[in-house]
Protein backbone atom coordinates (compact mmCIF):
# COMPACT_ATOMS: atom_id res chain seq x y z
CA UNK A 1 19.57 -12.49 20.97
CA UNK A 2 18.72 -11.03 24.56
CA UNK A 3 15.51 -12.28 25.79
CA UNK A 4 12.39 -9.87 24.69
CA UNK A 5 11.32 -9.13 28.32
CA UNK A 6 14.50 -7.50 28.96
CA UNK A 7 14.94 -5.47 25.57
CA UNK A 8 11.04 -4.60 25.43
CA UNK A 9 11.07 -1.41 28.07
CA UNK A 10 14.16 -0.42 26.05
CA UNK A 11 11.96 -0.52 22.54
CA UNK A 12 9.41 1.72 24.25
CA UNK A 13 12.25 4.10 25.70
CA UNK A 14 11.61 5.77 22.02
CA UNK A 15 7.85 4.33 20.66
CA UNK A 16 6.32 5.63 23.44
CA UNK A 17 7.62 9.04 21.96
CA UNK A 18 6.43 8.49 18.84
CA UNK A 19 9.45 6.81 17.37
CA UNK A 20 8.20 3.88 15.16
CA UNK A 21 9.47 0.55 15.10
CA UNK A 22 10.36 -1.75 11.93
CA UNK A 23 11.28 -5.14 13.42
CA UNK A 24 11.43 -6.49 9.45
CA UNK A 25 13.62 -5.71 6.21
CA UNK A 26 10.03 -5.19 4.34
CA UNK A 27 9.08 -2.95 7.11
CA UNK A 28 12.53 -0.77 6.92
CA UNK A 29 12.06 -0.35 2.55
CA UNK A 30 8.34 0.59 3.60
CA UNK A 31 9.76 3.54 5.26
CA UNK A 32 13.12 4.15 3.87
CA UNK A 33 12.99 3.09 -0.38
CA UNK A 34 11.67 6.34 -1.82
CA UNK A 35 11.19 8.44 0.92
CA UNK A 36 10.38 11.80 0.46
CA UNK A 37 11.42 14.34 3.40
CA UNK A 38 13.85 13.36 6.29
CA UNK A 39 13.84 10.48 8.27
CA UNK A 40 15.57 10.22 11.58
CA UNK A 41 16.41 5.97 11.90
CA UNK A 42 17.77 5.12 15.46
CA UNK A 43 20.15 1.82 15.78
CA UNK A 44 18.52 1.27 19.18
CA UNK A 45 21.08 -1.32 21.44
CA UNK A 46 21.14 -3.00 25.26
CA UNK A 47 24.33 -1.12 25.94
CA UNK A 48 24.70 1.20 28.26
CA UNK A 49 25.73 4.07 26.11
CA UNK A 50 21.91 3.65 23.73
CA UNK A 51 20.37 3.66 28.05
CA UNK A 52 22.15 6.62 29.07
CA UNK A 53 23.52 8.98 25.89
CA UNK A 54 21.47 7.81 22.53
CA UNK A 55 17.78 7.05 23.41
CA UNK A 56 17.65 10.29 25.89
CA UNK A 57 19.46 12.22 23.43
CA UNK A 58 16.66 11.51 20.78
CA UNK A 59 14.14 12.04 23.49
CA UNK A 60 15.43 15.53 23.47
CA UNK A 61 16.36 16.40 19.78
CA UNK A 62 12.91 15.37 18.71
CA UNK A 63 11.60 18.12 21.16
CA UNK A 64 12.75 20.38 18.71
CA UNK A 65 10.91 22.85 16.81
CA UNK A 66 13.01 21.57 13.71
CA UNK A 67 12.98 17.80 13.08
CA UNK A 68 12.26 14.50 10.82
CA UNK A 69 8.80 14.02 8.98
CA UNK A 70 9.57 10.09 10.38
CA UNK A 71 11.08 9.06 13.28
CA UNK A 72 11.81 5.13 13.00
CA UNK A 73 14.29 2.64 14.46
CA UNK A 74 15.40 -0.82 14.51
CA UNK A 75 16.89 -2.57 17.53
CA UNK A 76 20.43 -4.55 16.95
CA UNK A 77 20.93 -7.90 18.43
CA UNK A 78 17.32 -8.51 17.93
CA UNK A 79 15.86 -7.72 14.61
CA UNK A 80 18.67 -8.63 12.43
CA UNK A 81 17.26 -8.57 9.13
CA UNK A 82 15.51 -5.13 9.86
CA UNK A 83 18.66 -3.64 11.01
CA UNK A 84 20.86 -5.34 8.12
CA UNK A 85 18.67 -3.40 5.96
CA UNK A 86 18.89 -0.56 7.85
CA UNK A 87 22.37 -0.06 7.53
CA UNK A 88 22.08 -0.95 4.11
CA UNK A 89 21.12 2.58 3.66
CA UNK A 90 24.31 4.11 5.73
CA UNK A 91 26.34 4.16 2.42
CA UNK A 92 29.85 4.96 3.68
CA UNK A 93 29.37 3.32 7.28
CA UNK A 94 30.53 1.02 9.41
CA UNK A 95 27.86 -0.86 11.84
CA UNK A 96 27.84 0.20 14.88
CA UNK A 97 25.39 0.32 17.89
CA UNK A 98 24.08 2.66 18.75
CA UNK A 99 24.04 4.80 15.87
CA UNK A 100 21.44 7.57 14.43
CA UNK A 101 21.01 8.51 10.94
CA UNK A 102 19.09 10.91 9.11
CA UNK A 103 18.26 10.49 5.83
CA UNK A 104 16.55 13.14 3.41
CA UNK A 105 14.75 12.04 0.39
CA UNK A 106 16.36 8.22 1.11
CA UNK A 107 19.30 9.17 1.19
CA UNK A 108 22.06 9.51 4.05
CA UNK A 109 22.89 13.40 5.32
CA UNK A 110 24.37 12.86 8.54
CA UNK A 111 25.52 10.20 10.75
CA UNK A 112 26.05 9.77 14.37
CA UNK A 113 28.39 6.33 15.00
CA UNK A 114 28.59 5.05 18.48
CA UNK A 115 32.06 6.67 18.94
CA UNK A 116 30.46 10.07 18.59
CA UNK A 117 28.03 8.69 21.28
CA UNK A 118 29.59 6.80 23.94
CA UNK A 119 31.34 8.77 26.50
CA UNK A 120 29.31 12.51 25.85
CA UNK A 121 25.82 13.70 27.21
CA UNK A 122 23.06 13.28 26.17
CA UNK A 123 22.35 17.08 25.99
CA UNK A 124 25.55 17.22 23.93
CA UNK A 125 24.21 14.55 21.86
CA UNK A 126 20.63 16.08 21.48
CA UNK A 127 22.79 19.52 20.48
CA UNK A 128 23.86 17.72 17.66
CA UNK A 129 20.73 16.03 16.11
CA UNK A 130 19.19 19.83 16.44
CA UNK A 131 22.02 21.48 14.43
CA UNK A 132 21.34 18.01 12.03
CA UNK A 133 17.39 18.88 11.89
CA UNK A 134 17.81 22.48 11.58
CA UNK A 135 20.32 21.97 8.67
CA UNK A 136 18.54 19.02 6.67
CA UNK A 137 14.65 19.60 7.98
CA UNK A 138 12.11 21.97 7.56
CA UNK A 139 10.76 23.98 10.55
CA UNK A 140 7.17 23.03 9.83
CA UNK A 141 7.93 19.39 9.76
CA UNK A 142 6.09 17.38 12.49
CA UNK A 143 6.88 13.73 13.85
């Protein structure tokens, strides 16, 4: 575990947007077990690809006119239980940070694994969460 001074301005990279964080396993059912409508869940990291690709990448994409009724993440290397959980709902994933999920009615639509991350922009990145929202989201849907 990194020390929480250090990881805490990276946490607020995305709540002060909005995003909301589950730091527990009862936290991540509360939002995830039966949800109805999409849910964007960000596997929020240290590295340097979640500083400079994911977390401004989801800054963007959640500018959109299309997105998630929730936006939610977790934060890996700290809150292991929450983010064990987490991934519990990736069905057909391998962990990886950072990652970025969107789930619809609890269940997984689309996946971005850190592969698909690390080494693009973040506009590229953000480019793909839109096409996501606009696929799996409604237009009216607000964060």
């Amino acid at each position: 575990m990194y020390d929480e001074r250090f990881v805490t301005p990276m946490r607020q990279e995305l709540t002060q947007l909005g995003v909301e964080e589950m730091r527990t396993a009862q936290e991540v059912d509360s939002q995830l077990k039966d949800a109805h409508g999409t849910t964007l869940v960000v596997v929020n990291s240290v590295c340097g690809c979640a500083a400079r690709n994911a977390r401004p990448a989801v800054a963007k994409a959640i500018q959109h006119d299309t997105r998630p009724h929730k936006l939610t993440t977790v934060f890996a290397g700290q809150d292991v239980e929450a983010v064990q959980r987490a991934r519990g709902y990736f069905t057909g994933y391998a962990p990886s940070s950072p990652q970025i999920a969107l789930l619809k009615d609890g269940q997984l639509v689309y996946m971005l694994e850190r592969h698909q991350i690390e080494g693009r922009t973040a506009d590229d990145i953000a480019k793909d969460l839109t096409r996501a929202f606009d696929k799996y989201c409604e237009a009216s849907t607000a964060a």
